[in-house]
C-alpha atoms as a PDB file:
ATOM      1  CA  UNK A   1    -108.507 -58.444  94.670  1.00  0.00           C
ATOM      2  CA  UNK A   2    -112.103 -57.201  93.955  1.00  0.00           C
ATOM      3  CA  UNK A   3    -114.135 -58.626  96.668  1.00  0.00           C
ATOM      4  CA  UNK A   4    -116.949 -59.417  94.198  1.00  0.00           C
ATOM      5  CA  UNK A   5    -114.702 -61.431  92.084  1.00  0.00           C
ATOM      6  CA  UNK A   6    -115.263 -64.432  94.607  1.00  0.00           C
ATOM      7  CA  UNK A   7    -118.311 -67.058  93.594  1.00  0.00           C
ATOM      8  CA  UNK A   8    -120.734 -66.748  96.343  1.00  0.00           C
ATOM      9  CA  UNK A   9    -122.000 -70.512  97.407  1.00  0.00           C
ATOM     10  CA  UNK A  10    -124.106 -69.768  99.907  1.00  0.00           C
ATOM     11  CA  UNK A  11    -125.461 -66.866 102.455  1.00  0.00           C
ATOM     12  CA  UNK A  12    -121.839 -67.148 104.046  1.00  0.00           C
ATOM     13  CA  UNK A  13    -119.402 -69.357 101.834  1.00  0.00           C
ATOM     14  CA  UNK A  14    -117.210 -67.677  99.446  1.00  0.00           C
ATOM     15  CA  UNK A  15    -115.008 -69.774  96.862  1.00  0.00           C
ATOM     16  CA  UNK A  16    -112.026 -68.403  95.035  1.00  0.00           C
ATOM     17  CA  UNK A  17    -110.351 -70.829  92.560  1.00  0.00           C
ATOM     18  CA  UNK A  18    -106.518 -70.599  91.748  1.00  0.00           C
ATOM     19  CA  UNK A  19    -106.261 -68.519  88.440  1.00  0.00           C
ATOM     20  CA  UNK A  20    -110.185 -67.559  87.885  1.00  0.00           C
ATOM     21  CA  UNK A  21    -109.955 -64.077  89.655  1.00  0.00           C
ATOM     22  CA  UNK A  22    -109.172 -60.735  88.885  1.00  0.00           C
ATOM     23  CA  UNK A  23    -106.391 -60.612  91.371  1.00  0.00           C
ATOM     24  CA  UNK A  24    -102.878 -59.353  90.614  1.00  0.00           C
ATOM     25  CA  UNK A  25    -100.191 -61.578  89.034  1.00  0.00           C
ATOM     26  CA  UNK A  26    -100.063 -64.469  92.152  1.00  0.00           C
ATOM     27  CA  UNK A  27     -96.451 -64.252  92.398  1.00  0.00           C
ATOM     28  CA  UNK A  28     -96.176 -60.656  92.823  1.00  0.00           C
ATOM     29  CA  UNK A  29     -97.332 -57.936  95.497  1.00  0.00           C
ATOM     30  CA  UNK A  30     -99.271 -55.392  93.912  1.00  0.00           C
ATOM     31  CA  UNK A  31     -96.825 -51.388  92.710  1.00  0.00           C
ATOM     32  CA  UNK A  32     -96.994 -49.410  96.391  1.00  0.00           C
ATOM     33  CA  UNK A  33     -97.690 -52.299  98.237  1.00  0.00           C
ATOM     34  CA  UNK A  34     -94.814 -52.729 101.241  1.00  0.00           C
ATOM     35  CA  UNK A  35     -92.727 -56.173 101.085  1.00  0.00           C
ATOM     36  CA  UNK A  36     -90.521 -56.439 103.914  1.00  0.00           C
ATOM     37  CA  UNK A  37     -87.328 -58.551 103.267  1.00  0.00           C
ATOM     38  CA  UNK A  38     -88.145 -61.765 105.769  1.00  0.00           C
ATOM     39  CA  UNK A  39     -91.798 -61.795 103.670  1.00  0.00           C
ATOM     40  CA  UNK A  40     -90.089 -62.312 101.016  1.00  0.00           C
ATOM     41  CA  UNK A  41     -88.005 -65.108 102.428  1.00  0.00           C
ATOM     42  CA  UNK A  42     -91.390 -66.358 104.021  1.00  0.00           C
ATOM     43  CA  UNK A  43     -92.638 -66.146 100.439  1.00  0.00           C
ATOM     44  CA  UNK A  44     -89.899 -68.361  99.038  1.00  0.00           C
ATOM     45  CA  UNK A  45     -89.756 -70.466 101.961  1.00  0.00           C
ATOM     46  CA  UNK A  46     -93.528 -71.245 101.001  1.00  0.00           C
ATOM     47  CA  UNK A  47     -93.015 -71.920  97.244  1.00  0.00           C
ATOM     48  CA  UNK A  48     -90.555 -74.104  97.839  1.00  0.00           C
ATOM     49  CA  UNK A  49     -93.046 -76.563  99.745  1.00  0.00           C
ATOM     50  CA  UNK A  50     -96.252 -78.369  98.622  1.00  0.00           C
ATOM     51  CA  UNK A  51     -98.840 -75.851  98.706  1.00  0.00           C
ATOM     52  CA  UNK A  52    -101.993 -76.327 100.675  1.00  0.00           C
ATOM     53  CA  UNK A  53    -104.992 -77.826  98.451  1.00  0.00           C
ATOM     54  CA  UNK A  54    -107.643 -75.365 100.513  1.00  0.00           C
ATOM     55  CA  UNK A  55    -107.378 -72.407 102.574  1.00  0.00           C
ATOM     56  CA  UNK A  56    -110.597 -71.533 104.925  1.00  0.00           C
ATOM     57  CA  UNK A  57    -110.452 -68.371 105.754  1.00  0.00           C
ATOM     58  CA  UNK A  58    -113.545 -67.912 108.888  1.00  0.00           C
ATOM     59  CA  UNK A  59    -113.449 -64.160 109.195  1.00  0.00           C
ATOM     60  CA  UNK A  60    -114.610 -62.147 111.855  1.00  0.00           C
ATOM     61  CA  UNK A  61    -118.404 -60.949 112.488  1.00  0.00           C
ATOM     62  CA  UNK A  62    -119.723 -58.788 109.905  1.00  0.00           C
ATOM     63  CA  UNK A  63    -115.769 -57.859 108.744  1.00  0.00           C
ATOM     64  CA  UNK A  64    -115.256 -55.388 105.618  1.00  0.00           C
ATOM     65  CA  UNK A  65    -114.346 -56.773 102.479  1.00  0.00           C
ATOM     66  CA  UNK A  66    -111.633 -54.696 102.060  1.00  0.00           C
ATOM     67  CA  UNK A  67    -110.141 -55.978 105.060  1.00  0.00           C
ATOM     68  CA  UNK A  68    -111.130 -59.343 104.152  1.00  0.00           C
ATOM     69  CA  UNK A  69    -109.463 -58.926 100.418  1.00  0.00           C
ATOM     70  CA  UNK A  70    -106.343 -57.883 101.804  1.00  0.00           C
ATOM     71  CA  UNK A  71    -105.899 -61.611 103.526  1.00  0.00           C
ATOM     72  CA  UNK A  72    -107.107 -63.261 100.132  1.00  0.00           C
ATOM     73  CA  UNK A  73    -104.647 -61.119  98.463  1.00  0.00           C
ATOM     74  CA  UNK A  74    -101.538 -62.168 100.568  1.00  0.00           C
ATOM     75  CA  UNK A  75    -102.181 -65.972 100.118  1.00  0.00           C
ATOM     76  CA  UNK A  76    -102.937 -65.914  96.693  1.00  0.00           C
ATOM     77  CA  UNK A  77     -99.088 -64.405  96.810  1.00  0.00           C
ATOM     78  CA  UNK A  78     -97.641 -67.199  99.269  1.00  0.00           C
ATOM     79  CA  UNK A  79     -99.733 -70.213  97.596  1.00  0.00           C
ATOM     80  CA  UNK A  80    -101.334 -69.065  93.935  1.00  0.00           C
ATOM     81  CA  UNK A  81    -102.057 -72.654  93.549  1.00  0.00           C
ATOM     82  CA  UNK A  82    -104.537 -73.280  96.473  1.00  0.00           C
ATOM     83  CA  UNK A  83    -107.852 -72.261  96.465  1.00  0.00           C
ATOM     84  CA  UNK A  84    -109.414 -70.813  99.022  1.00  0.00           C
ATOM     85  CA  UNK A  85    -112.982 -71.006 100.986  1.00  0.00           C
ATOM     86  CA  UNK A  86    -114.285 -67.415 102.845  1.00  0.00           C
ATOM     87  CA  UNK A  87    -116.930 -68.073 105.540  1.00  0.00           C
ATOM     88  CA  UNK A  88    -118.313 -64.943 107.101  1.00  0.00           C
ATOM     89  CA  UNK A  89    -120.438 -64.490 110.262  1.00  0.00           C
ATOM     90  CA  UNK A  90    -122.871 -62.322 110.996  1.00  0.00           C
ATOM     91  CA  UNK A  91    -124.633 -61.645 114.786  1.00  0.00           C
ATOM     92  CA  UNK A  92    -127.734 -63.555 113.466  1.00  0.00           C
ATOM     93  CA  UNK A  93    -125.330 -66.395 113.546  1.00  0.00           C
ATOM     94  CA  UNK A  94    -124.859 -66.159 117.562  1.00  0.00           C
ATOM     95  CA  UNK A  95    -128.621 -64.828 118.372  1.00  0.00           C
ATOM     96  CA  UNK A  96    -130.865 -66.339 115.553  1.00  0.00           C
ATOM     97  CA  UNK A  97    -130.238 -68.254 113.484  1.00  0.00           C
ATOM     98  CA  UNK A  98    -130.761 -72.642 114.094  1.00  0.00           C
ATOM     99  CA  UNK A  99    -127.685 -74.548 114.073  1.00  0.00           C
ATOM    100  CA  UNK A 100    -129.649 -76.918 111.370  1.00  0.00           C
ATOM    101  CA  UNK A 101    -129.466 -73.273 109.202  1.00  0.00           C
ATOM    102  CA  UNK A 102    -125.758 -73.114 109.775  1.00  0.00           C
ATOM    103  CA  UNK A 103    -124.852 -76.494 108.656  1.00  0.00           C
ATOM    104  CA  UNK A 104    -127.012 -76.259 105.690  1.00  0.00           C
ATOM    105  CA  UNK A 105    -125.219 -72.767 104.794  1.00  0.00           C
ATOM    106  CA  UNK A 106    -122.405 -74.399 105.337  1.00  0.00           C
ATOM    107  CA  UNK A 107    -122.995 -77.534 103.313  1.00  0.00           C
ATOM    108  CA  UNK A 108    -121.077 -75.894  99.824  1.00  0.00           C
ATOM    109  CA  UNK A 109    -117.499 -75.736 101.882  1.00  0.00           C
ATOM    110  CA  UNK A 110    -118.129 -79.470 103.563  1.00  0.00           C
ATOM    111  CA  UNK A 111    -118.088 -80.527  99.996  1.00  0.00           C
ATOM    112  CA  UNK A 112    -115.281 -78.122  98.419  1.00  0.00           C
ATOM    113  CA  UNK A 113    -113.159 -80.112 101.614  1.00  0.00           C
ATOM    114  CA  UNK A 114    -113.930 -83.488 100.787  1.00  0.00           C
ATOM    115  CA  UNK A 115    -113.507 -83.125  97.109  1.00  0.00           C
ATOM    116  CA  UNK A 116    -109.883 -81.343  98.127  1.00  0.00           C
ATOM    117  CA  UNK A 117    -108.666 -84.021 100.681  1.00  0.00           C
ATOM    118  CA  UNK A 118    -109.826 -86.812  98.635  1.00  0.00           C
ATOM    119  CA  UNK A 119    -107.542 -85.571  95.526  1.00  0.00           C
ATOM    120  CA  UNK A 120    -105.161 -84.741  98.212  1.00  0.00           C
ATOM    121  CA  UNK A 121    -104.632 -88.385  99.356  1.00  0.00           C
ATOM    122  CA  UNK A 122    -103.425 -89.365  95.959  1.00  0.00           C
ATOM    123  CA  UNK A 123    -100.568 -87.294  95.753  1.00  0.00           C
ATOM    124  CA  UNK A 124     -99.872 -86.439  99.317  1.00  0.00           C
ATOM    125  CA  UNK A 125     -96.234 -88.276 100.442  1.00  0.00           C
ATOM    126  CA  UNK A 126     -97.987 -89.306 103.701  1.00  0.00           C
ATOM    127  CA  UNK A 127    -101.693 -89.682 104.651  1.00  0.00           C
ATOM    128  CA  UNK A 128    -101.095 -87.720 107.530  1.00  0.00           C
ATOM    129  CA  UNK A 129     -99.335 -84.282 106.030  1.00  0.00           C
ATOM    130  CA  UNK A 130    -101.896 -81.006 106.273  1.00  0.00           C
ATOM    131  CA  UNK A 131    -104.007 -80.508 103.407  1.00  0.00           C
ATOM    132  CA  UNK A 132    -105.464 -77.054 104.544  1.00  0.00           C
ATOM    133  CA  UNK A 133    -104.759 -74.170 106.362  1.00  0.00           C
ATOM    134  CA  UNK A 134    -107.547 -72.725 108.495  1.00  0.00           C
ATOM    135  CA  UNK A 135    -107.121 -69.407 109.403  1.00  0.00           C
ATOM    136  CA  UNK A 136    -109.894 -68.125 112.274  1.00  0.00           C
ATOM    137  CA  UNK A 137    -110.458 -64.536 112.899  1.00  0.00           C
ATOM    138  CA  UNK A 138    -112.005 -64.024 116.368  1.00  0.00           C
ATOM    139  CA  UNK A 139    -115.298 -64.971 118.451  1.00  0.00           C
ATOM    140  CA  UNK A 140    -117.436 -64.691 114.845  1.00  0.00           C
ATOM    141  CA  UNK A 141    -114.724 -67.157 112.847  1.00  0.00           C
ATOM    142  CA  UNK A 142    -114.631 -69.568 115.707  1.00  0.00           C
ATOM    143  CA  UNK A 143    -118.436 -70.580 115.687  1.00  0.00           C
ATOM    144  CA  UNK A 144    -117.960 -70.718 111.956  1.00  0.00           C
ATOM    145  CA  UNK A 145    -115.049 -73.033 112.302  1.00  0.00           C
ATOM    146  CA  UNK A 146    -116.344 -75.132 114.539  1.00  0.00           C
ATOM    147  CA  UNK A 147    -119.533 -75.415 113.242  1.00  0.00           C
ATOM    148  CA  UNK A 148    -117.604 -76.556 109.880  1.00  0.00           C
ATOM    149  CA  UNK A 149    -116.052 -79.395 111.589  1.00  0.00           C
ATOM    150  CA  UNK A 150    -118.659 -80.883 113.536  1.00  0.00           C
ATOM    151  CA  UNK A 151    -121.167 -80.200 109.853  1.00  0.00           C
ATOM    152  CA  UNK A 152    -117.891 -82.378 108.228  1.00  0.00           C
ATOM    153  CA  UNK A 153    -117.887 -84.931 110.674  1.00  0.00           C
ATOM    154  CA  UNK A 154    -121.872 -85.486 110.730  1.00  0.00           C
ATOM    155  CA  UNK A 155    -121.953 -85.437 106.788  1.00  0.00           C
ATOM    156  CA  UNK A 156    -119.160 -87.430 106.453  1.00  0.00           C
ATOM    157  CA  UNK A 157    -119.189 -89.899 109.417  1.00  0.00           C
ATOM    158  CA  UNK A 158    -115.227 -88.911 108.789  1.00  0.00           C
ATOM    159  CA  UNK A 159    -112.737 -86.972 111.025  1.00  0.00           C
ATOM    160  CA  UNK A 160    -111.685 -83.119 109.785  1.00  0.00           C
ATOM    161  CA  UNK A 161    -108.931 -84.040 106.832  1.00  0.00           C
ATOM    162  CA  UNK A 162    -105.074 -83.229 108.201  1.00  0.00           C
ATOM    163  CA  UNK A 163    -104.525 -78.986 108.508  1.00  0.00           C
ATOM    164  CA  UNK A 164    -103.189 -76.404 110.104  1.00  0.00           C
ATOM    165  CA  UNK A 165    -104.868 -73.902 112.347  1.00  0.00           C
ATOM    166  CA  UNK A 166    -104.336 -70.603 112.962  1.00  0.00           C
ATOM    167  CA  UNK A 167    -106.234 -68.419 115.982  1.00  0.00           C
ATOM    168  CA  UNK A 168    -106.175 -64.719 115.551  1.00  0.00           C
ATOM    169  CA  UNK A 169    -107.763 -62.773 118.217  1.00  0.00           C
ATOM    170  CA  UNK A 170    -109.275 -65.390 119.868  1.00  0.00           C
ATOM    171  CA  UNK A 171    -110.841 -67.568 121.346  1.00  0.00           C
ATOM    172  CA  UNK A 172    -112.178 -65.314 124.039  1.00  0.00           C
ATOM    173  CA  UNK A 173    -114.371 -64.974 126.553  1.00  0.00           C
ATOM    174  CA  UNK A 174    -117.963 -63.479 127.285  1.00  0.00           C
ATOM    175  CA  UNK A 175    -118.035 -60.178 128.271  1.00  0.00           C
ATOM    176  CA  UNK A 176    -120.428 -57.474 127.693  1.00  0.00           C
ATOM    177  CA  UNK A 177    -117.864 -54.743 127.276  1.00  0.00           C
ATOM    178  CA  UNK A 178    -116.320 -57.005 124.247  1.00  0.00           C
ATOM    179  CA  UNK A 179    -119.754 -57.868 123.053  1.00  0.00           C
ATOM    180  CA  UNK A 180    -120.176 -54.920 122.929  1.00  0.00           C
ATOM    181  CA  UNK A 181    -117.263 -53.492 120.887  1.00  0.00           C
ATOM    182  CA  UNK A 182    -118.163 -56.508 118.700  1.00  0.00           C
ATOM    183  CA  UNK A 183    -121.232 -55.426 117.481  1.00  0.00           C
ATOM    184  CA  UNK A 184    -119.995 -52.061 116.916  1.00  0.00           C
ATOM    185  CA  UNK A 185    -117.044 -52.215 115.122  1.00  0.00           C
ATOM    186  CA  UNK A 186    -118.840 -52.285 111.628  1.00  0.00           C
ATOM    187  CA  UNK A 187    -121.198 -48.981 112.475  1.00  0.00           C
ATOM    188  CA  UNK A 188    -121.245 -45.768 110.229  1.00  0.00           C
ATOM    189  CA  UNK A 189    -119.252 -43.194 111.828  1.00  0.00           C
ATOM    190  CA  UNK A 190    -122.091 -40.835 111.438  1.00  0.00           C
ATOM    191  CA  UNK A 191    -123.539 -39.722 115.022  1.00  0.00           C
ATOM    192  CA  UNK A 192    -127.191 -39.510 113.074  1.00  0.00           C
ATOM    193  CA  UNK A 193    -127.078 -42.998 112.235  1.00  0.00           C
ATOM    194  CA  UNK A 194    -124.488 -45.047 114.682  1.00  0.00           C
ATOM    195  CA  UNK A 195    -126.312 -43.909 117.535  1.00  0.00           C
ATOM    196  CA  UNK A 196    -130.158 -45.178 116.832  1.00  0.00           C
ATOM    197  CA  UNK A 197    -128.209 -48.675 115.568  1.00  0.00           C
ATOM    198  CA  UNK A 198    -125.926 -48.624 119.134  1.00  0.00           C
ATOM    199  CA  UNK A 199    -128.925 -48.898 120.773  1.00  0.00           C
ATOM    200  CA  UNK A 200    -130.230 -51.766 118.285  1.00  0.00           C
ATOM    201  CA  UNK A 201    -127.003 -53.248 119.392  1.00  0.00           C
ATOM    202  CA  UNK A 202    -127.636 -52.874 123.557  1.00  0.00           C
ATOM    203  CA  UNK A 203    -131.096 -54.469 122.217  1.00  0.00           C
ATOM    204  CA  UNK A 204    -129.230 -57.426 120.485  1.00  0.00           C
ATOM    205  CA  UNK A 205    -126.982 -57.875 123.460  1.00  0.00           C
ATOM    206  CA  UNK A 206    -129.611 -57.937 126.111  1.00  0.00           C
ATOM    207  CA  UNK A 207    -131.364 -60.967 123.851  1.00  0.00           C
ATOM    208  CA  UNK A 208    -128.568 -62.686 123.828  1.00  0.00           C
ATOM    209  CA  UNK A 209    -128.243 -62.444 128.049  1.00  0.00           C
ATOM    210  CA  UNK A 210    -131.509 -63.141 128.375  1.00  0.00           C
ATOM    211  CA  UNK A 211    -131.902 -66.550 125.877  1.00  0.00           C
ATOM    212  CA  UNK A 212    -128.499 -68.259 127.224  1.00  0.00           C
ATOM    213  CA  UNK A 213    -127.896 -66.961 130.929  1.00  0.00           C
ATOM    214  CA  UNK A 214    -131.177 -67.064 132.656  1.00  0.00           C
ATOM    215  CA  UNK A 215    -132.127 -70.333 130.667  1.00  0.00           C
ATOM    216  CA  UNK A 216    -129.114 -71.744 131.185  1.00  0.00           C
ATOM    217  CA  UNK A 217    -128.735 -72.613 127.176  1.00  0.00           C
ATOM    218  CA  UNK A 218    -125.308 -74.084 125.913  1.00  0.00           C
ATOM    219  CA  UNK A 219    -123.550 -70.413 125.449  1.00  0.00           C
ATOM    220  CA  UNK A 220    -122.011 -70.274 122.111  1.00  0.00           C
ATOM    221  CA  UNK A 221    -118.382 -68.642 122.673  1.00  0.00           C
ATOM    222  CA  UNK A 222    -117.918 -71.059 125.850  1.00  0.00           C
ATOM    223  CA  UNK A 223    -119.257 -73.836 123.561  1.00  0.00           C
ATOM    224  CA  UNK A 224    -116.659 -73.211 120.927  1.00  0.00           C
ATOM    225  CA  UNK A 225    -113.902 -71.752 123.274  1.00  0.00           C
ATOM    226  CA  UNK A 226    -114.118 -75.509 124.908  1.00  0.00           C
ATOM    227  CA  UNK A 227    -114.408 -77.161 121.468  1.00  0.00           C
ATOM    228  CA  UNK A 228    -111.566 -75.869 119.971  1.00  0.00           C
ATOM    229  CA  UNK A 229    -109.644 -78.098 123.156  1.00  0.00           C
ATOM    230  CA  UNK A 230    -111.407 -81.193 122.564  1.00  0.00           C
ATOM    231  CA  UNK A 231    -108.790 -83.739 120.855  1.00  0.00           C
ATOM    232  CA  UNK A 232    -111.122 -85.910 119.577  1.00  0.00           C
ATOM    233  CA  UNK A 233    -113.554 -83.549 117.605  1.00  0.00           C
ATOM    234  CA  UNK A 234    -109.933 -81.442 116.360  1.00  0.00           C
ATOM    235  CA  UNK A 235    -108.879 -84.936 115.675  1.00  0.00           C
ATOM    236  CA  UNK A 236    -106.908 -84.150 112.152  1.00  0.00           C
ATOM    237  CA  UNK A 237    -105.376 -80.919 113.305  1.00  0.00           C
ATOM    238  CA  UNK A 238    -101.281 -80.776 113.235  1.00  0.00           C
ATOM    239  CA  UNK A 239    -100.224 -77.643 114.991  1.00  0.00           C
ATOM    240  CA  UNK A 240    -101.907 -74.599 115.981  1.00  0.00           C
ATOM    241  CA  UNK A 241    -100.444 -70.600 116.429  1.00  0.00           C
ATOM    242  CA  UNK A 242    -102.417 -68.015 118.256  1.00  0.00           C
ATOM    243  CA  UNK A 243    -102.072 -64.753 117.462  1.00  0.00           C
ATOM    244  CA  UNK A 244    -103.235 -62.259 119.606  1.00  0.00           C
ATOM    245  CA  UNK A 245    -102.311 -58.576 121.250  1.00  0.00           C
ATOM    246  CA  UNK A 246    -101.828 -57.138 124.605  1.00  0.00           C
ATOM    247  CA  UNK A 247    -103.865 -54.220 123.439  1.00  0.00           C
ATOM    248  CA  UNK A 248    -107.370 -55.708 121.917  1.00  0.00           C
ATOM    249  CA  UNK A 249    -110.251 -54.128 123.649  1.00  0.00           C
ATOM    250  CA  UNK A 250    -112.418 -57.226 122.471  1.00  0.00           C
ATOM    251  CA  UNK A 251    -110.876 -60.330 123.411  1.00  0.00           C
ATOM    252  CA  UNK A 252    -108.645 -60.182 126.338  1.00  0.00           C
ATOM    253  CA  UNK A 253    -105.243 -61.408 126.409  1.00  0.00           C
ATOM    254  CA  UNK A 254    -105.741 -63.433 129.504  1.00  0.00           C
ATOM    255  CA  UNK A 255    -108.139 -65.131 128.065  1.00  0.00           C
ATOM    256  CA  UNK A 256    -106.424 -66.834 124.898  1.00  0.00           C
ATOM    257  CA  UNK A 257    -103.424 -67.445 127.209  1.00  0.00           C
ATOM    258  CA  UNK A 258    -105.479 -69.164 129.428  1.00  0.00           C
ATOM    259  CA  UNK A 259    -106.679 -71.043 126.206  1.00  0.00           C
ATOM    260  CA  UNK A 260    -103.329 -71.942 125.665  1.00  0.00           C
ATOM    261  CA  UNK A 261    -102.623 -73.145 128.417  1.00  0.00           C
ATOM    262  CA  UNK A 262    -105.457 -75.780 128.294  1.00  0.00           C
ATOM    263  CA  UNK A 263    -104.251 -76.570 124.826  1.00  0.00           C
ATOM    264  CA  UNK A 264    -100.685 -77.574 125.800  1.00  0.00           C
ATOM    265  CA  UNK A 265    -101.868 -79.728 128.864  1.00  0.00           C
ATOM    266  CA  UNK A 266    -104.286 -81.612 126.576  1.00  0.00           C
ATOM    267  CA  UNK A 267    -101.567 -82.833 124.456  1.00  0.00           C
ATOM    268  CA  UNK A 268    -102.162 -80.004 121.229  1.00  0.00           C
ATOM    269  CA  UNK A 269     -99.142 -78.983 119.519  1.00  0.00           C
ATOM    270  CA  UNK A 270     -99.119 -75.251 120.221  1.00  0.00           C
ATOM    271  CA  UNK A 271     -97.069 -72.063 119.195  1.00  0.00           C
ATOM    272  CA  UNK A 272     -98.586 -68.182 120.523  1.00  0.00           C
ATOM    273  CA  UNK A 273     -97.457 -65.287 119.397  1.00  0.00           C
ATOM    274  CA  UNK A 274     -98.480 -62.134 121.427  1.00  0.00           C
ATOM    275  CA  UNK A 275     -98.095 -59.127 119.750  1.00  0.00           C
ATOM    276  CA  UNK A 276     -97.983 -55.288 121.157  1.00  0.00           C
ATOM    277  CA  UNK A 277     -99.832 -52.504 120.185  1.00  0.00           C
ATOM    278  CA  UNK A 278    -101.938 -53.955 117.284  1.00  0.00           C
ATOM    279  CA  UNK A 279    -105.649 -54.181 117.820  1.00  0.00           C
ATOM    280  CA  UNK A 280    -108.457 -56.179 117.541  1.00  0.00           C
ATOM    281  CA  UNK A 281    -108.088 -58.923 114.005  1.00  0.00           C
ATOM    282  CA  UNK A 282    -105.460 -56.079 112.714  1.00  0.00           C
ATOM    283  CA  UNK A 283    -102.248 -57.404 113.874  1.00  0.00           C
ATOM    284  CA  UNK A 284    -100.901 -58.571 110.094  1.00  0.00           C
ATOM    285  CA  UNK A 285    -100.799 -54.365 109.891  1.00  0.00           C
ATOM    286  CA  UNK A 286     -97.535 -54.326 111.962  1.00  0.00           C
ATOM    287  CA  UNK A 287     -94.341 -53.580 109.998  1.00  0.00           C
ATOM    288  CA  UNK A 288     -96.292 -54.219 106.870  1.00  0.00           C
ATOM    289  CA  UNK A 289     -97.358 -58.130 108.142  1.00  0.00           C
ATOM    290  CA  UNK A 290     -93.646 -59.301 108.317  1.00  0.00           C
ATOM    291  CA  UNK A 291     -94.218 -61.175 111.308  1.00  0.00           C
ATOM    292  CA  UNK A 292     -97.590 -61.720 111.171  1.00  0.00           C
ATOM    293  CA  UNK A 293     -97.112 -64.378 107.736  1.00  0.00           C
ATOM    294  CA  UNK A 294     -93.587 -65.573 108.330  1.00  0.00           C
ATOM    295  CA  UNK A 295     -95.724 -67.405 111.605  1.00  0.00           C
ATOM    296  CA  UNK A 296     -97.937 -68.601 108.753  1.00  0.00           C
ATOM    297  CA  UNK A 297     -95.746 -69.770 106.494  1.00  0.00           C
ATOM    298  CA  UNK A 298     -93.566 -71.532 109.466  1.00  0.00           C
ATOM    299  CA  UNK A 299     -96.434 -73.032 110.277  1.00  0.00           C
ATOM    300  CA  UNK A 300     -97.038 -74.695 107.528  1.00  0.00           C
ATOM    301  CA  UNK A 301     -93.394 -75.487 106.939  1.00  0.00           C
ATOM    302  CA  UNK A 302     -93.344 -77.445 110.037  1.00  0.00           C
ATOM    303  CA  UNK A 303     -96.701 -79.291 109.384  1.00  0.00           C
ATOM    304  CA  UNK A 304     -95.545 -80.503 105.735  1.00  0.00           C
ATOM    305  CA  UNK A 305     -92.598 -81.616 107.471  1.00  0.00           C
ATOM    306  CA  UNK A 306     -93.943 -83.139 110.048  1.00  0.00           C
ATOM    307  CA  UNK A 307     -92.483 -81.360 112.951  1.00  0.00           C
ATOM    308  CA  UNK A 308     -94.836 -79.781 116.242  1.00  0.00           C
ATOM    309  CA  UNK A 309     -93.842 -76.506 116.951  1.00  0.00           C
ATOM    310  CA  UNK A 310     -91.654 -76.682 120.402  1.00  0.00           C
ATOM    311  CA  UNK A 311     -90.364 -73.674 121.911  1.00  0.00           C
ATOM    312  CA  UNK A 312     -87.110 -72.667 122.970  1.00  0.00           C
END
């Protein structure tokens, strides 16, 4: 899918409606394209359930559209009738920019949502099935995300409509080597260039220390890290997978199992997946994303149905 086939709402929502882009034919991966034989049953599996009525995709900070299209492209083949929300982040988002900015940027998906859940609780068999799958991508998609729900709840005076959640890469920690990394990962290769704008980025970084550590300011990754545990502000959410790698040089391992772990004792119906190998946001690369979206399509399976993930 052509990145630029996707309506642009606002600074940092992206809509794509079921049937009104130039993507490939939705029940078909694209000539070349790898299909390993448990996608395909995690394809069927999918199509044989009610679809989701919205998919939020909260992508990492500053993340390539190609990458980006890539995800569109794969649930447009598991669910071709969903549509589906992109919300991007930027560093601004972290250093800059007002929260009363965000929300208002934000205001176009708060009312895609409620216009999907309300359809959705005419035709839903129970009230409380998932309408949505939320799909987070790192440090940069979780202050999206959770800036999304608390801008839904204070719009709404409503909880976060029934959904599923899934964590990749994160949440994490705050560290300057990941910071770091962060910032950097979207940098020309060229020496001539990426070296004046890593030093922008030391620049950025040092802001940051100096506004929420000295000051002693509510620290936005801690903030959401400890939001994303709090049952009554997730209040609507009806299983959650983490997906994460022993080899990411940005967010630590330790850290989303340690996440976990606080999940599970507060009552949160959890499943983690820890991959090997696979870096930072790029673990659906592994054996052609086999794995990586039979999770998400179990995921879903079990929400529909009603049943928590519980492991063996």
């Amino acid at each position: 899918m052509a990145f630029s086939s996707l309506t642009r709402l606002s600074p940092c929502v992206y809509l794509s409606e079921p049937g009104k882009d130039d993507a490939s034919p939705p029940n078909r991966i694209p000539a070349g394209q790898h299909q390993p034989s448990s996608g395909l049953a995690a394809m069927s599996m999918a199509l044989s359930l009610p679809a989701p009525k919205l998919i939020v995709l909260s992508t990492w900070m500053s993340a390539h559209p190609l990458h980006i299209s890539k995800y569109i492209l794969r649930y447009r083949t598991l669910y071709p009738s969903a549509a589906l929300l992109l919300i991007r982040s930027s560093p601004s988002d972290f250093i800059f920019r007002l929260t009363s900015t965000q929300y208002r940027n934000l205001a176009p998906a708060v009312s895609k949502i409620l216009a999907v859940s309300a359809k959705g609780t005419d035709t839903s068999p129970a009230l409380s099935d998932p309408q949505l799958i939320i799909h987070t991508f790192s440090n940069g998609g979780n202050l999206q995300t959770v800036n999304l729900i608390r801008s839904y709840r204070r719009s709404t005076s409503q909880p976060f409509p029934p959904h599923i959640k899934i964590f990749d890469s994160c949440p994490g920690k705050v560290t300057v080597r990941g910071s770091v990394r962060a910032l950097s990962s979207a940098l020309p290769v060229h020496p001539l260039i990426r070296i004046p704008v890593k030093l922008y980025v030391y620049f950025l970084i040092a802001v940051y220390w100096v506004l929420y550590v000295p000051l002693r300011l509510p620290e936005p990754i801690e903030t959401n890290r400890a939001a994303f545990n709090n049952k009554e502000l997730m209040h609507g959410e009806k299983g959650r997978c983490y997906v994460y790698s022993d080899a990411d040089l940005m967010v630590d391992w330790h850290d989303v199992e340690s996440h976990v772990a606080e999940a599970r004792l507060k009552g949160f119906a959890v499943r983690a997946e820890r991959f090997e190998g696979s870096g930072h946001c790029a673990h659906a690369r592994v054996g052609g994303g086999d794995r990586y979206w039979k999770i998400v399509g179990e995921m879903w399976e079990r929400g529909v149905g009603g049943r928590e993930y519980k492991e063996e």
